[in-house]
N, C-alpha and C. Protein backbone atom coordinates (compact mmCIF):
# COMPACT_ATOMS: atom_id res chain seq x y z
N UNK A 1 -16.54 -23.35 11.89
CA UNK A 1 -16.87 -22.24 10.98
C UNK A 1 -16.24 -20.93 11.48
N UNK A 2 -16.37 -20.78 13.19
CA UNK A 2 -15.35 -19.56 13.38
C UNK A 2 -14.25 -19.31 12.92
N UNK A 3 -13.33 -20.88 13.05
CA UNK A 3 -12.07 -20.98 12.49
C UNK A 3 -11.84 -20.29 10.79
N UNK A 4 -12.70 -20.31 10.24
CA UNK A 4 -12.41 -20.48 8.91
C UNK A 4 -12.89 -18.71 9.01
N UNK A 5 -13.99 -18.50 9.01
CA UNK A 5 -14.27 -16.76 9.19
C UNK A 5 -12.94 -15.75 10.00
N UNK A 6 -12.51 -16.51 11.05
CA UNK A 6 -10.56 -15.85 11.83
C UNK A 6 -9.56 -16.28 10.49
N UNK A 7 -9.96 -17.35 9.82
CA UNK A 7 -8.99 -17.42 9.33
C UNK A 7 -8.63 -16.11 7.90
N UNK A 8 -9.89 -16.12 7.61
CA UNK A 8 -9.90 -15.38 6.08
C UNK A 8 -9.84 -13.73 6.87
N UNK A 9 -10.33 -13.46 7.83
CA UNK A 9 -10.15 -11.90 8.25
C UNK A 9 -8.30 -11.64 8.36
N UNK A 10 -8.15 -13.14 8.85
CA UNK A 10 -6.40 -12.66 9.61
C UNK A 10 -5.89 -12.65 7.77
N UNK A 11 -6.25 -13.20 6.62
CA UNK A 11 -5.22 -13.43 5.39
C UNK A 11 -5.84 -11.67 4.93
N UNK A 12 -6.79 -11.83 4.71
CA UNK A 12 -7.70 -9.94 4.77
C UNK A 12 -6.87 -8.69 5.23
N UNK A 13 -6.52 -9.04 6.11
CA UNK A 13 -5.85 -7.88 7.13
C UNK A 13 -4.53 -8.28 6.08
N UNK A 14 -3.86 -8.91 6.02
CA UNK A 14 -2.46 -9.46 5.84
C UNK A 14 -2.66 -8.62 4.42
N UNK A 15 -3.44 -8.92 3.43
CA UNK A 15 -3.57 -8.42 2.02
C UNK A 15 -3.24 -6.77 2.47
N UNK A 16 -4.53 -6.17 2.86
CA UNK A 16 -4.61 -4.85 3.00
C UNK A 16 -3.67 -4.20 3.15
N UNK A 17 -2.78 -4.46 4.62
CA UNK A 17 -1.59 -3.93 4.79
C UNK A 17 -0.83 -4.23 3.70
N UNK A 18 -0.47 -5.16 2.68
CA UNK A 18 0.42 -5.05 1.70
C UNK A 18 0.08 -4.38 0.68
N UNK A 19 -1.39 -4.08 0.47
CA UNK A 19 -1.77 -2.91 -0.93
C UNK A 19 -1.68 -1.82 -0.03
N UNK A 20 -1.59 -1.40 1.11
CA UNK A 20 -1.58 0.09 1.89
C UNK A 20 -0.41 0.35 1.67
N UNK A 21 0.76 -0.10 1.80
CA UNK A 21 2.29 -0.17 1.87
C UNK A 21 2.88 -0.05 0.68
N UNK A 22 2.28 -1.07 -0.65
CA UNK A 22 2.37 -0.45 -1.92
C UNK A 22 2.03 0.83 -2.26
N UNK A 23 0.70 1.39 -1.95
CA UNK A 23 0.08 2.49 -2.15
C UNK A 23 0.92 3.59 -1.88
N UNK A 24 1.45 3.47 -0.32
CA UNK A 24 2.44 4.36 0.30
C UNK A 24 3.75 4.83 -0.11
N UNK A 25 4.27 3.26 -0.94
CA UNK A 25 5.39 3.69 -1.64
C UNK A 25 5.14 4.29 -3.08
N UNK A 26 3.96 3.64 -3.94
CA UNK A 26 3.66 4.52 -4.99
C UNK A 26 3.89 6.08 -4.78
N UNK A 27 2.96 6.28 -3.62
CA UNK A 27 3.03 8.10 -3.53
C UNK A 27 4.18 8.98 -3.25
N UNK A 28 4.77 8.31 -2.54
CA UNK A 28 6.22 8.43 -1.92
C UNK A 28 6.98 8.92 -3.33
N UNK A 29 6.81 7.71 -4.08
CA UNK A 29 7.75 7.73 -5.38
C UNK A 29 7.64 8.95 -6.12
N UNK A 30 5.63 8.49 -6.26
CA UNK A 30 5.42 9.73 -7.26
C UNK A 30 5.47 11.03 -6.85
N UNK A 31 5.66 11.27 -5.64
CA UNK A 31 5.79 12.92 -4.69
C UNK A 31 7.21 13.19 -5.35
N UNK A 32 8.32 12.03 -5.47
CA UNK A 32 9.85 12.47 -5.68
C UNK A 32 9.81 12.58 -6.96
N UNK A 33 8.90 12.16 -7.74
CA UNK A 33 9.34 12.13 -9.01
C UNK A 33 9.22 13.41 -9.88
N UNK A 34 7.25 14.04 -9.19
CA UNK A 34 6.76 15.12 -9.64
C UNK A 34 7.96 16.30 -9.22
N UNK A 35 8.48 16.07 -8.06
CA UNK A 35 9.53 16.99 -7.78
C UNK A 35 10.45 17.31 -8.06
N UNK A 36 10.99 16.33 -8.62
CA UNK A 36 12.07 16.37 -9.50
C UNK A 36 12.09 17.14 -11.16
N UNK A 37 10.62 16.66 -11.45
CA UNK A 37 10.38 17.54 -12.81
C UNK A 37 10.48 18.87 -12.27
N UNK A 38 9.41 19.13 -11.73
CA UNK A 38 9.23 20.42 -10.95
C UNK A 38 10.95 21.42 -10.91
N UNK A 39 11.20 20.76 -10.08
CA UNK A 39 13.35 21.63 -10.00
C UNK A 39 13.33 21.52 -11.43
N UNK A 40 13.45 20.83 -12.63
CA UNK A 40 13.91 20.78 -13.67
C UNK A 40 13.50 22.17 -14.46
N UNK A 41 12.35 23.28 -13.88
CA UNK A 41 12.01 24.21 -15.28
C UNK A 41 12.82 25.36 -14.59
């Protein structure tokens, strides 16, 4: 049963970091994007 509770924390962790990293590039994007309007007026 430990095995299986290590197992689902280690796939857990694995998820998170890939929606944190999405998240990061979302903002990233949307920081360049708002900025770009922004120079435009």
């Amino acid at each position: 049963q430990n095995n299986l509770i290590a197992q689902i924390e280690d796939e857990a962790d694995d998820l998170i970091d890939e929606v944190q990293e999405e998240i990061a590039n979302k903002m990233k994007y949307g920081f360049e994007f708002s900025g770009q309007l922004h120079n435009d007026d």
